[in-house]
C-alpha atoms as a PDB file:
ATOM      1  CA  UNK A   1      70.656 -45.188   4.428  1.00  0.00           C
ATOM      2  CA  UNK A   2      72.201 -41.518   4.118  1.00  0.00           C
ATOM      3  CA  UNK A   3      71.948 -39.211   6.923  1.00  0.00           C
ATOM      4  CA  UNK A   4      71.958 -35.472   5.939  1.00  0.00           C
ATOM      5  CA  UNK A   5      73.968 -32.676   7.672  1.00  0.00           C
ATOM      6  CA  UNK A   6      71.670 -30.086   9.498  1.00  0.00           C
ATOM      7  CA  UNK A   7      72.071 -26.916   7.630  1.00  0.00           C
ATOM      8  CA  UNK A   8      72.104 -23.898   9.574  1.00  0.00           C
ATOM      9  CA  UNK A   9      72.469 -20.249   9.334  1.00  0.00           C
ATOM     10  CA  UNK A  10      73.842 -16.994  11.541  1.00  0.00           C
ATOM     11  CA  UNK A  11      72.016 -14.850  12.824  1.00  0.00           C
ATOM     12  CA  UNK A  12      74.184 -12.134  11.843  1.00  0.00           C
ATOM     13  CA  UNK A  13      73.338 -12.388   8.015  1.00  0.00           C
ATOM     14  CA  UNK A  14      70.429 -10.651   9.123  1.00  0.00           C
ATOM     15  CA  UNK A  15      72.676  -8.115  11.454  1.00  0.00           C
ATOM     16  CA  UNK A  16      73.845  -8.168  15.120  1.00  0.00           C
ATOM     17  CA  UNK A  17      70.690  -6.546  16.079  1.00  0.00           C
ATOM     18  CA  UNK A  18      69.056  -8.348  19.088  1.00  0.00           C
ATOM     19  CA  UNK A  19      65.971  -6.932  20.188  1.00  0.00           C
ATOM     20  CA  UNK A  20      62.897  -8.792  21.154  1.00  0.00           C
ATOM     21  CA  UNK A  21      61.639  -7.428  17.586  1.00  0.00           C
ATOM     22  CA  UNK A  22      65.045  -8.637  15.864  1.00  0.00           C
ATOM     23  CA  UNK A  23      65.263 -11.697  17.073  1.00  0.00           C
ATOM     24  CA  UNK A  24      61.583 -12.541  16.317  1.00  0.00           C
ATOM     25  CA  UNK A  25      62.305 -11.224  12.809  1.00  0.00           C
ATOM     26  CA  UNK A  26      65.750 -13.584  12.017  1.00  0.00           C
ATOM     27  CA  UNK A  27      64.541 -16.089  13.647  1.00  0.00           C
ATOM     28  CA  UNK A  28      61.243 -16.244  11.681  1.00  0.00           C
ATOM     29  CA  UNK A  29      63.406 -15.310   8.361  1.00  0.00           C
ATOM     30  CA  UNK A  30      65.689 -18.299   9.080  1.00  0.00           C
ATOM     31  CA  UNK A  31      63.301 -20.820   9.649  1.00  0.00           C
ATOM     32  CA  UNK A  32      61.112 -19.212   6.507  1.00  0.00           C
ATOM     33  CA  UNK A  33      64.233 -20.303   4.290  1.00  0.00           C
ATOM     34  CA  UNK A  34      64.153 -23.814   5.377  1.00  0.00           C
ATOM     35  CA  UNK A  35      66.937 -23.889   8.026  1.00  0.00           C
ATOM     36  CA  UNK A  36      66.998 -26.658  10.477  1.00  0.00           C
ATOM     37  CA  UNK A  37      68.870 -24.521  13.061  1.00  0.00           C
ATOM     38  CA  UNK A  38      69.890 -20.973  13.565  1.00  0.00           C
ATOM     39  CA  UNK A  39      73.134 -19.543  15.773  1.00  0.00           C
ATOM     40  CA  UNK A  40      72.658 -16.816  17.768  1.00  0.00           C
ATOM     41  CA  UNK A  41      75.412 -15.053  19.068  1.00  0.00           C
ATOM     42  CA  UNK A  42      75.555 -14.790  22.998  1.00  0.00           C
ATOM     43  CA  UNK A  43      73.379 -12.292  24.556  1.00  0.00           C
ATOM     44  CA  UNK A  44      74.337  -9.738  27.454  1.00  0.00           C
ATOM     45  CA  UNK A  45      71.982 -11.402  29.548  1.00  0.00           C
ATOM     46  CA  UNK A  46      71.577  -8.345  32.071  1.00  0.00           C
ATOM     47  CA  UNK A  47      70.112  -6.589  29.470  1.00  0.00           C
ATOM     48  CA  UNK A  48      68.259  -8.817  27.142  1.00  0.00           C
ATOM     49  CA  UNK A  49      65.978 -11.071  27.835  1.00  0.00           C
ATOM     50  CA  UNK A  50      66.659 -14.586  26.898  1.00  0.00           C
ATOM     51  CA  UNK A  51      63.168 -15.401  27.036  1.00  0.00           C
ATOM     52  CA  UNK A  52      62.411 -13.450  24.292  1.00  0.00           C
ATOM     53  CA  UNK A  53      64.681 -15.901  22.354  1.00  0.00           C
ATOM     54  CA  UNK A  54      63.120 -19.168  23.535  1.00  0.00           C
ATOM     55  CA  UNK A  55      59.759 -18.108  22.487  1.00  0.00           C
ATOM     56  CA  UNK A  56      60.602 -16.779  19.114  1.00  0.00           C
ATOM     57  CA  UNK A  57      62.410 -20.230  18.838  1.00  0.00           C
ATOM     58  CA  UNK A  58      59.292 -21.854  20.026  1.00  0.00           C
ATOM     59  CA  UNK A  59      56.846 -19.859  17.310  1.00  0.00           C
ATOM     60  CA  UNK A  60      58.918 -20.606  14.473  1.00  0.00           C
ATOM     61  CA  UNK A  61      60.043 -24.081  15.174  1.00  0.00           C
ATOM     62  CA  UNK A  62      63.926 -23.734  14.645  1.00  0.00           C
ATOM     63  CA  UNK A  63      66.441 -25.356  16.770  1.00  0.00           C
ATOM     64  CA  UNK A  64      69.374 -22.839  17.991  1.00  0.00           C
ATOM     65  CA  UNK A  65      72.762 -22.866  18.493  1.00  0.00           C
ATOM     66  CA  UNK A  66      74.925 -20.605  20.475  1.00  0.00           C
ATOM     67  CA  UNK A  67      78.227 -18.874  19.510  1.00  0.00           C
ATOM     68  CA  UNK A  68      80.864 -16.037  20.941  1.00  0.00           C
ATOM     69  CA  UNK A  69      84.113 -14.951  20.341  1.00  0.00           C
ATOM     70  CA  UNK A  70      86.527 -13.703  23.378  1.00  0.00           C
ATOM     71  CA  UNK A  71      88.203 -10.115  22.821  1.00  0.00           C
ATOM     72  CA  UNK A  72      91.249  -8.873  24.279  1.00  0.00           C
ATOM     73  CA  UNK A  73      89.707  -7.404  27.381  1.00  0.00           C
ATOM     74  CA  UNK A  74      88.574 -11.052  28.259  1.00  0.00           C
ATOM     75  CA  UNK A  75      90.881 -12.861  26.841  1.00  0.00           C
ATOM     76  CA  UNK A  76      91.740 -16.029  29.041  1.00  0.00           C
ATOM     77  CA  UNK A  77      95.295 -16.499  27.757  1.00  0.00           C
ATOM     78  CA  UNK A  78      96.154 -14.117  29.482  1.00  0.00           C
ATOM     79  CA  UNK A  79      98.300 -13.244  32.700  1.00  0.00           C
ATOM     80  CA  UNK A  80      95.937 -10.705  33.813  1.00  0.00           C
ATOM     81  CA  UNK A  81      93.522 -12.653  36.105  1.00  0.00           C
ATOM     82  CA  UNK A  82      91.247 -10.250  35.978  1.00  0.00           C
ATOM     83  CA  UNK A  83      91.211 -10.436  32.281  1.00  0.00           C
ATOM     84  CA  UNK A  84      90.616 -14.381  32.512  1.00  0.00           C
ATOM     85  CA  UNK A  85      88.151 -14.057  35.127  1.00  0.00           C
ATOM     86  CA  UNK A  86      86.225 -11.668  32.827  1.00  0.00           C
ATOM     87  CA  UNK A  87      86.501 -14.241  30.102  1.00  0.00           C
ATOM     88  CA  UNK A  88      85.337 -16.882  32.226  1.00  0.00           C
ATOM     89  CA  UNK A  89      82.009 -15.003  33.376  1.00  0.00           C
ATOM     90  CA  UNK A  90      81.425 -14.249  29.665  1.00  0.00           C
ATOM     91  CA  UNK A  91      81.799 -18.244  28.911  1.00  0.00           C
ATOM     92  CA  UNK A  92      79.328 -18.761  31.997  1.00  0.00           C
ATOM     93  CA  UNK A  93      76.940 -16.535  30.546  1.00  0.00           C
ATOM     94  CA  UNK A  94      77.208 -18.278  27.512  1.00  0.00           C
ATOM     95  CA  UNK A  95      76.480 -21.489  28.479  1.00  0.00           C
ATOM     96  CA  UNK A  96      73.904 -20.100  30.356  1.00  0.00           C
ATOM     97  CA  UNK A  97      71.695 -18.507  27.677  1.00  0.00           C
ATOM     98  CA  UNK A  98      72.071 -21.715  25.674  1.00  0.00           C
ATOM     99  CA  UNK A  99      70.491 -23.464  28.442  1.00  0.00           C
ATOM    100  CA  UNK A 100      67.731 -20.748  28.792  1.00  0.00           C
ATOM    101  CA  UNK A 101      66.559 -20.842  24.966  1.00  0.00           C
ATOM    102  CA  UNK A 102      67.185 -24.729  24.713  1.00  0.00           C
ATOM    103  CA  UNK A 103      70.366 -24.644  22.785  1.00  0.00           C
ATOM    104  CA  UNK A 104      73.017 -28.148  23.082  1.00  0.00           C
ATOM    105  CA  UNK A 105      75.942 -26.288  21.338  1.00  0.00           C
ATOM    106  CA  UNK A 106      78.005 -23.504  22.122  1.00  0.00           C
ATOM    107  CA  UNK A 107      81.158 -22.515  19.901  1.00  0.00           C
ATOM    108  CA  UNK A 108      83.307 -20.221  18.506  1.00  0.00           C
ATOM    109  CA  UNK A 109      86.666 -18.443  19.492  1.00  0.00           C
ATOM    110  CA  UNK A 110      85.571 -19.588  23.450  1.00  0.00           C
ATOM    111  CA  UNK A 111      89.525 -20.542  23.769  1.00  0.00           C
ATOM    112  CA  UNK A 112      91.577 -16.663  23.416  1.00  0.00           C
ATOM    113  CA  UNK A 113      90.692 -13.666  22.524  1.00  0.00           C
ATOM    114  CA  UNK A 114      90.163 -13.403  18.395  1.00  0.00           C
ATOM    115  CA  UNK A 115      92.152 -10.514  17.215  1.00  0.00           C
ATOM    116  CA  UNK A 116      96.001  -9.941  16.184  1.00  0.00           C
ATOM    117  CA  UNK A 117      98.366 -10.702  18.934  1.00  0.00           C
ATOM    118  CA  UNK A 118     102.055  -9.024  18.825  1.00  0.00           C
ATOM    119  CA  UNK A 119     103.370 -11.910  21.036  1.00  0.00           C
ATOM    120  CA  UNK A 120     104.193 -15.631  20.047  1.00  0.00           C
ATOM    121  CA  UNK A 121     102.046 -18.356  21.806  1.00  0.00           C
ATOM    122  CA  UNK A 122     103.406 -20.027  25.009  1.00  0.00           C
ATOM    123  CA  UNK A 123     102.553 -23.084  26.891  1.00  0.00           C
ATOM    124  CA  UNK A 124     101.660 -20.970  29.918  1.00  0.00           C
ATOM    125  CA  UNK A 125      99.088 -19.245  27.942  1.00  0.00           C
ATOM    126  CA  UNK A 126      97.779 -22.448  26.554  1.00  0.00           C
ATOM    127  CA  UNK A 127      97.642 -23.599  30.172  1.00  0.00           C
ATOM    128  CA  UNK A 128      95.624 -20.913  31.086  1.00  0.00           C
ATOM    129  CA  UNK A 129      93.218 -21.580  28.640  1.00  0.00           C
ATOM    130  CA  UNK A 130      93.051 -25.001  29.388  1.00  0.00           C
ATOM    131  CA  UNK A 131      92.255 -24.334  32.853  1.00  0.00           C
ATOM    132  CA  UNK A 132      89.201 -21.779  32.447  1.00  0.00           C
ATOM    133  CA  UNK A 133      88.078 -24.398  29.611  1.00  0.00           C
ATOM    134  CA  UNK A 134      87.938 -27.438  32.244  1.00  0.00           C
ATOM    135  CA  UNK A 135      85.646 -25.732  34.437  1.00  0.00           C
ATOM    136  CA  UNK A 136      83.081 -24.406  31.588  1.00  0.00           C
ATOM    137  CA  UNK A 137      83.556 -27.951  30.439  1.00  0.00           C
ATOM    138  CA  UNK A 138      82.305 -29.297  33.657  1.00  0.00           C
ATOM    139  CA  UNK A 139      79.670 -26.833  33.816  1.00  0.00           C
ATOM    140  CA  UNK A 140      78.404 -27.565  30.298  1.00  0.00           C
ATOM    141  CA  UNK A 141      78.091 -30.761  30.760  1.00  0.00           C
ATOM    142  CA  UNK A 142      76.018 -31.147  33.629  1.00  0.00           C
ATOM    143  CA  UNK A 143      73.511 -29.214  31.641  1.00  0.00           C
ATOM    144  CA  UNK A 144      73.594 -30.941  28.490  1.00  0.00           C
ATOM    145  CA  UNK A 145      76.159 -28.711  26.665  1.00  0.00           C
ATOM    146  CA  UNK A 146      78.571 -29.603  23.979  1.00  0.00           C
ATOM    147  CA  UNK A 147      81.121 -27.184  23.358  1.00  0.00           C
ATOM    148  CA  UNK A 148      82.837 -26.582  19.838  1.00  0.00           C
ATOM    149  CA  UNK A 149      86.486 -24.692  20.074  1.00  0.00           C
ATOM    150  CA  UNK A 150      86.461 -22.841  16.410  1.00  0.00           C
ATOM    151  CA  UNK A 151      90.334 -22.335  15.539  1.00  0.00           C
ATOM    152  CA  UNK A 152      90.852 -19.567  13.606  1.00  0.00           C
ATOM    153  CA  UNK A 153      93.420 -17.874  10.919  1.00  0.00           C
ATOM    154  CA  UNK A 154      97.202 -16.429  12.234  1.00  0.00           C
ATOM    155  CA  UNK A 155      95.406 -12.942  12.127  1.00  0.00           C
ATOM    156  CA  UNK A 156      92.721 -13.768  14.773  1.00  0.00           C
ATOM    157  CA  UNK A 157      94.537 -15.961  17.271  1.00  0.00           C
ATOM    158  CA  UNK A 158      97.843 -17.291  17.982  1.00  0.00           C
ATOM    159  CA  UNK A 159      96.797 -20.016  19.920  1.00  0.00           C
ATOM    160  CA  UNK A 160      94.991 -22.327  17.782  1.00  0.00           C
ATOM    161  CA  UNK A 161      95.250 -22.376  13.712  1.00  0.00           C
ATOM    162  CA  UNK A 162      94.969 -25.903  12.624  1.00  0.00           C
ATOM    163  CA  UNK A 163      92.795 -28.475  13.418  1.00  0.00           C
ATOM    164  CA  UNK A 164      95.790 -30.802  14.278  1.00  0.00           C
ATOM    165  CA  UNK A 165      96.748 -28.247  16.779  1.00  0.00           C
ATOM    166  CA  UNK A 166      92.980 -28.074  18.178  1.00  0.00           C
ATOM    167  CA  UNK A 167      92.929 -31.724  18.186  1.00  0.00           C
ATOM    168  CA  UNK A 168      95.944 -31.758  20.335  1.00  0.00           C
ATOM    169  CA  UNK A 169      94.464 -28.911  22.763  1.00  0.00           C
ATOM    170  CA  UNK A 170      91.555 -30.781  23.173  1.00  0.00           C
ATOM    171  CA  UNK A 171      93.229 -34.041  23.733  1.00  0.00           C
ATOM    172  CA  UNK A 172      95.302 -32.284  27.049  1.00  0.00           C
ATOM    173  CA  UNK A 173      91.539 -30.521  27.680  1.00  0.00           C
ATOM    174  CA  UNK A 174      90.637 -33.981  28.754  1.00  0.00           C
ATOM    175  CA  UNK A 175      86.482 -33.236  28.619  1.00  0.00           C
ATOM    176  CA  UNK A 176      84.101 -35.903  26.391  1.00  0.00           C
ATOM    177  CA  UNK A 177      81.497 -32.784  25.520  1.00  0.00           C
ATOM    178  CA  UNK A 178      84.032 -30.748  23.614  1.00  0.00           C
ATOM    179  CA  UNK A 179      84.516 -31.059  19.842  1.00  0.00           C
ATOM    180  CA  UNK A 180      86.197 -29.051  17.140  1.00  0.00           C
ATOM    181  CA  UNK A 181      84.315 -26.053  15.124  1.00  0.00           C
ATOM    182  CA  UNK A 182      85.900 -26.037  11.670  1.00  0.00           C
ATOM    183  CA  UNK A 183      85.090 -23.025  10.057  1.00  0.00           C
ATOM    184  CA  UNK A 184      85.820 -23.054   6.019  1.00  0.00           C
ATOM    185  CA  UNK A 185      87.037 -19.151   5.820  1.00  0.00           C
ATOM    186  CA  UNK A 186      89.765 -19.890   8.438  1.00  0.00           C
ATOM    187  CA  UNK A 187      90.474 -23.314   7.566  1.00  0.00           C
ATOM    188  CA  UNK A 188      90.724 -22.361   3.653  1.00  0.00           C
ATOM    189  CA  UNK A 189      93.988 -19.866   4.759  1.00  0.00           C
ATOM    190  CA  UNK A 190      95.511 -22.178   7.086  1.00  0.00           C
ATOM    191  CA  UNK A 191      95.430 -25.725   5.835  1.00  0.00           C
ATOM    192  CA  UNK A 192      97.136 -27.577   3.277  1.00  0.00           C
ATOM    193  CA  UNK A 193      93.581 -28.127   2.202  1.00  0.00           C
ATOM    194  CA  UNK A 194      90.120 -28.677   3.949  1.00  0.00           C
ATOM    195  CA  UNK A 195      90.087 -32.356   2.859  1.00  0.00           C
ATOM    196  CA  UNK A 196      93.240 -32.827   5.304  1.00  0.00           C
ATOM    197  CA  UNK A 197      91.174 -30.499   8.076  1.00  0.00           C
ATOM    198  CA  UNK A 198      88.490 -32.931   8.262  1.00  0.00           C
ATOM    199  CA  UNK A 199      91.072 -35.897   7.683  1.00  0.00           C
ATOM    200  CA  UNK A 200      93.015 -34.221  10.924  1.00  0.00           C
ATOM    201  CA  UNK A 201      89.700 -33.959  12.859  1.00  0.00           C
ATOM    202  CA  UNK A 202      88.635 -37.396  12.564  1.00  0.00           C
ATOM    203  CA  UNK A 203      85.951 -38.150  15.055  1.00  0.00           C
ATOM    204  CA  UNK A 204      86.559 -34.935  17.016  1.00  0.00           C
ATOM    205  CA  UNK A 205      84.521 -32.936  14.087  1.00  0.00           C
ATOM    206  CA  UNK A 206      81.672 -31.489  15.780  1.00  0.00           C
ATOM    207  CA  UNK A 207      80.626 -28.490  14.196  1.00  0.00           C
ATOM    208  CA  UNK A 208      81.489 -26.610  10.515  1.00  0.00           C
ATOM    209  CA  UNK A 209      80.746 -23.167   9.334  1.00  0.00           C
ATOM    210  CA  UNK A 210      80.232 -23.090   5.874  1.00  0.00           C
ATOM    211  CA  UNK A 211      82.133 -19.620   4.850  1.00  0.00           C
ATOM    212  CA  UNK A 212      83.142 -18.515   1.508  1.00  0.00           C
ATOM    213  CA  UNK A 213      86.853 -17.613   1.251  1.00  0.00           C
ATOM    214  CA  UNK A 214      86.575 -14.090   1.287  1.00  0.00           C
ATOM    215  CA  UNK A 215      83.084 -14.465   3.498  1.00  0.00           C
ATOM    216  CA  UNK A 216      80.784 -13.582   0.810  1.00  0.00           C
ATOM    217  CA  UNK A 217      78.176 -15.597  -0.970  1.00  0.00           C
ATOM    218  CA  UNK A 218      79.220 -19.078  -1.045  1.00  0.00           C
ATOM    219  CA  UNK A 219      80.361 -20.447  -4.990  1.00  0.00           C
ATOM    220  CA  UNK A 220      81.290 -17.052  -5.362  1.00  0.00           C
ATOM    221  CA  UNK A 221      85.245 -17.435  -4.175  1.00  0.00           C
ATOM    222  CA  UNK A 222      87.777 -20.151  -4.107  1.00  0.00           C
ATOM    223  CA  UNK A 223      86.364 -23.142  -1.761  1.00  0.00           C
ATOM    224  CA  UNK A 224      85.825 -26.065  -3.683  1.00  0.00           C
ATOM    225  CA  UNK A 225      82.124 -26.968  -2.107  1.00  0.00           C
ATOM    226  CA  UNK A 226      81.482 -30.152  -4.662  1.00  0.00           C
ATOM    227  CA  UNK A 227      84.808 -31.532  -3.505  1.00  0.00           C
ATOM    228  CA  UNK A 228      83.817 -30.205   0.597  1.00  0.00           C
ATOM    229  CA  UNK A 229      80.338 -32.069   0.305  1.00  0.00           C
ATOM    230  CA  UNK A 230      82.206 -35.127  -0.731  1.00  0.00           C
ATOM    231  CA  UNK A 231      84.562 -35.516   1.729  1.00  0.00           C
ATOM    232  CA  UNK A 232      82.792 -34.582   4.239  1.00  0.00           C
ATOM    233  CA  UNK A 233      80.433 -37.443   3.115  1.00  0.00           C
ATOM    234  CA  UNK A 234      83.504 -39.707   3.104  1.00  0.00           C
ATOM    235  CA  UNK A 235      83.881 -39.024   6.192  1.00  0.00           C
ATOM    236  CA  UNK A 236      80.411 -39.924   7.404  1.00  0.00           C
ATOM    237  CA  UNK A 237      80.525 -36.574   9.176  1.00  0.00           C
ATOM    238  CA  UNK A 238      75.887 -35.533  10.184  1.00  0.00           C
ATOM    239  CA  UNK A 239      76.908 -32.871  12.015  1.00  0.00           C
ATOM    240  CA  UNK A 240      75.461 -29.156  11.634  1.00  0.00           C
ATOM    241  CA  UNK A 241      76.693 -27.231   8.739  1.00  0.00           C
ATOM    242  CA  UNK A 242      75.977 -23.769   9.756  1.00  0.00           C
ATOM    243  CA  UNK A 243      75.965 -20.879   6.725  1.00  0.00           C
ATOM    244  CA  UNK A 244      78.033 -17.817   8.038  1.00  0.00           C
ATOM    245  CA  UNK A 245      78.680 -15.278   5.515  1.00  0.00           C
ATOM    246  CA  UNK A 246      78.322 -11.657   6.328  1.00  0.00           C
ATOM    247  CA  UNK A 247      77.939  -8.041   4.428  1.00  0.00           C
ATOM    248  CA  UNK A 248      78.514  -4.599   5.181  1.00  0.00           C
ATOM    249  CA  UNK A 249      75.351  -3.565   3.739  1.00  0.00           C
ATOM    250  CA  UNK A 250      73.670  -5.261   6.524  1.00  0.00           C
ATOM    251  CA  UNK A 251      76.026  -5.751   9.557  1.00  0.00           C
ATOM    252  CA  UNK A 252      76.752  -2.120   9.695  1.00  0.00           C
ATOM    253  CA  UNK A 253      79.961  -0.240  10.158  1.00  0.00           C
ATOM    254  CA  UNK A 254      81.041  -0.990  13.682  1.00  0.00           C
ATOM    255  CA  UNK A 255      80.496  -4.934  12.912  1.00  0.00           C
ATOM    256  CA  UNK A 256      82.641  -4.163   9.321  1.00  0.00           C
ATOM    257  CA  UNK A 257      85.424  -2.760  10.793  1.00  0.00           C
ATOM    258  CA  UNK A 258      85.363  -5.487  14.029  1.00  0.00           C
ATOM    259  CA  UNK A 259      85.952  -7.933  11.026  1.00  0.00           C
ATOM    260  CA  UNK A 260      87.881  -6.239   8.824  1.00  0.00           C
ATOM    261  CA  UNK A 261      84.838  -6.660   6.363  1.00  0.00           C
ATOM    262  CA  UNK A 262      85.752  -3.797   3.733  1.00  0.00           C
ATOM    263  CA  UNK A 263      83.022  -3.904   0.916  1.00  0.00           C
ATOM    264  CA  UNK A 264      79.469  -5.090   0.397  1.00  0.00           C
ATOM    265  CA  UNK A 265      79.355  -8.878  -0.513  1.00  0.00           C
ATOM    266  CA  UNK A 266      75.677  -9.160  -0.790  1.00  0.00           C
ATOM    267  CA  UNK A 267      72.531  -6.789  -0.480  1.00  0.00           C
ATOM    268  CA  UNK A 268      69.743  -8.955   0.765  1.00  0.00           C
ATOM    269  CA  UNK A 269      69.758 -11.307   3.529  1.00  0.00           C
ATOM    270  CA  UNK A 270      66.309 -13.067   2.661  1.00  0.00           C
ATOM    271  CA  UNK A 271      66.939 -13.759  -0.789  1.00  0.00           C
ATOM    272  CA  UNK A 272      70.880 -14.898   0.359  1.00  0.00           C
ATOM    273  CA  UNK A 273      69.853 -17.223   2.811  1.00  0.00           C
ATOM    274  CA  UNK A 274      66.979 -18.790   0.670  1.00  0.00           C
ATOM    275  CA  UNK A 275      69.857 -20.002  -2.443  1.00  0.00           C
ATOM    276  CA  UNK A 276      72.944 -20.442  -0.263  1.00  0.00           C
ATOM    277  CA  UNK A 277      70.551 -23.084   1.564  1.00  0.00           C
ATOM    278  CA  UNK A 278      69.360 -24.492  -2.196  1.00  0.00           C
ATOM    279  CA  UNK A 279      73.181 -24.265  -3.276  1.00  0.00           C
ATOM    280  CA  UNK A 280      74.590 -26.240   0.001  1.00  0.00           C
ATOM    281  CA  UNK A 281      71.474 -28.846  -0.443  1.00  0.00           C
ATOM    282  CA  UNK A 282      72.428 -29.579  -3.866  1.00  0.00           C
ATOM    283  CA  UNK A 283      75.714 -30.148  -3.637  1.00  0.00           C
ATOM    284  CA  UNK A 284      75.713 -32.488  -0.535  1.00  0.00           C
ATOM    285  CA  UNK A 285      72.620 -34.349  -2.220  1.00  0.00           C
ATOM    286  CA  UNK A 286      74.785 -35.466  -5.219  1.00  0.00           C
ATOM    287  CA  UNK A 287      78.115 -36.131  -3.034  1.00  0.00           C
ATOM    288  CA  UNK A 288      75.873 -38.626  -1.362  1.00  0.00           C
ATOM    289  CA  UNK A 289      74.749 -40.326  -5.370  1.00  0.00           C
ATOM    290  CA  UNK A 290      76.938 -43.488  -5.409  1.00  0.00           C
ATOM    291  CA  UNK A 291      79.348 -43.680  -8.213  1.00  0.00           C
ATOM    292  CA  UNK A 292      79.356 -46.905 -10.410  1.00  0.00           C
END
């Protein structure tokens, strides 16, 4: 028998908005489209209430994920230990409000900061990494955590790029409750091709974000998705697929320029997530149709 992915969607189509009223909104408007799980960016925790999360969650019968990216001021590559140590309370804090709203998974850019850096990569700042990651690691797993480190394109880390790289980091990280986050926007600029991402992966393929090349509506740039569904079912991979595509329109400016998102890519958030789900159901349905 076949075993689906788990389709999911980010909370951010909707906008990075996270009010009790927000989050009951996206949350409801994910779980209207038919989404089996929505992520939710970390929360500041000592100002929202994570609560207001887990019962939203509850209402609307949607399981969540949990995702964050480091920035510069926390990033724990770095020499500055005050800088790691910032980094490392935002991981905490992280794990934490997964375990608050009844999340399993937290990913994303958890391993540097994600942004241009003007200085090549070096095995001390890998180390540092490595070190802060051990210990959120340990933490995570005690409370039923998996972790997913998301590389990420030349432009937003020069740490991790590849998944052969991330495989290799996470071999020296040493912990059984961390997998690799492949997300198809990065992955489309850095690889030879996604096929050989998830052939590099192997069994360490834990999460995916499905992301159009230029992070629009998916089938609308250059991913090949019929040829995605069907190696990914090649590779027997269940996992979550999460949908992650983003527009000005919505996000607002501050979020725009953060990404370096220059122009609308889509105008309504509702209507996007309802056909991007129908579009990624479709096409893993018939890579899953055995050919004669």
């Amino acid at each position: 028998m076949t075993v689906a992915p788990r389709f999911g969607i980010h909370a951010g189509v909707w906008g990075f908005d996270w009010s009790a009223d927000a989050a009951e909104r996206t949350i409801g408007a994910a779980a209207a489209a038919g989404y089996d799980l929505i992520e939710i960016p970390a929360i500041d925790r000592a100002r929202s209430d994570a609560g207001d999360t887990a019962r939203a969650l509850d209402r609307h019968g949607i399981a969540p994920a949990v995702s964050l990216a480091l920035g510069t001021d926390d990033d724990i590559t770095s020499a500055d230990s005050a800088r790691r140590d910032r980094g490392e309370r935002r991981l905490t804090d992280a794990v934490a409000f997964a375990s608050e709203i009844g999340a399993t998974f937290v990913g994303g850019v958890v391993f540097s900061a994600m942004g241009r850096y003007l200085e090549l990569p070096t095995p001390a700042a890998r180390d540092r990494s490595l070190a802060v990651l051990r210990r959120i690691a340990a933490l995570a797993e005690a409370r039923g955590i998996t972790l997913g480190v998301e590389y990420v394109n030349r432009y937003e880390s020069n740490l991790l790029n590849t998944a052969a790289q991330t495989v290799a980091f996470l071999d020296d990280l040493g912990a059984p409750n961390v997998l690799l986050h492949l997300d198809t926007f990065h992955a489309a600029i850095e690889e030879t091709s996604l096929a050989a991402a998830i052939d590099a992966a192997g069994d360490r393929l834990g999460y995916i974000h499905a992301s159009e090349s230029h992070r629009g509506r998916l089938g609308t740039g250059t991913i090949d998705w019929d040829r995605f569904a069907a190696d990914l079912h090649t590779a027997g991979y269940t996992g979550p697929i999460t949908v992650e595509t983003f527009s000005s329109t919505v996000i607002g400016d501050a979020a725009a320029i953060d990404i370096g998102l220059w122009r609308p890519m889509w105008a309504d958030p509702d209507e996007l997530a309802t056909t991007t789900l129908h579009f990624l159901r479709t096409r893993f349905a018939a890579a899953a149709i055995p050919t004669l």
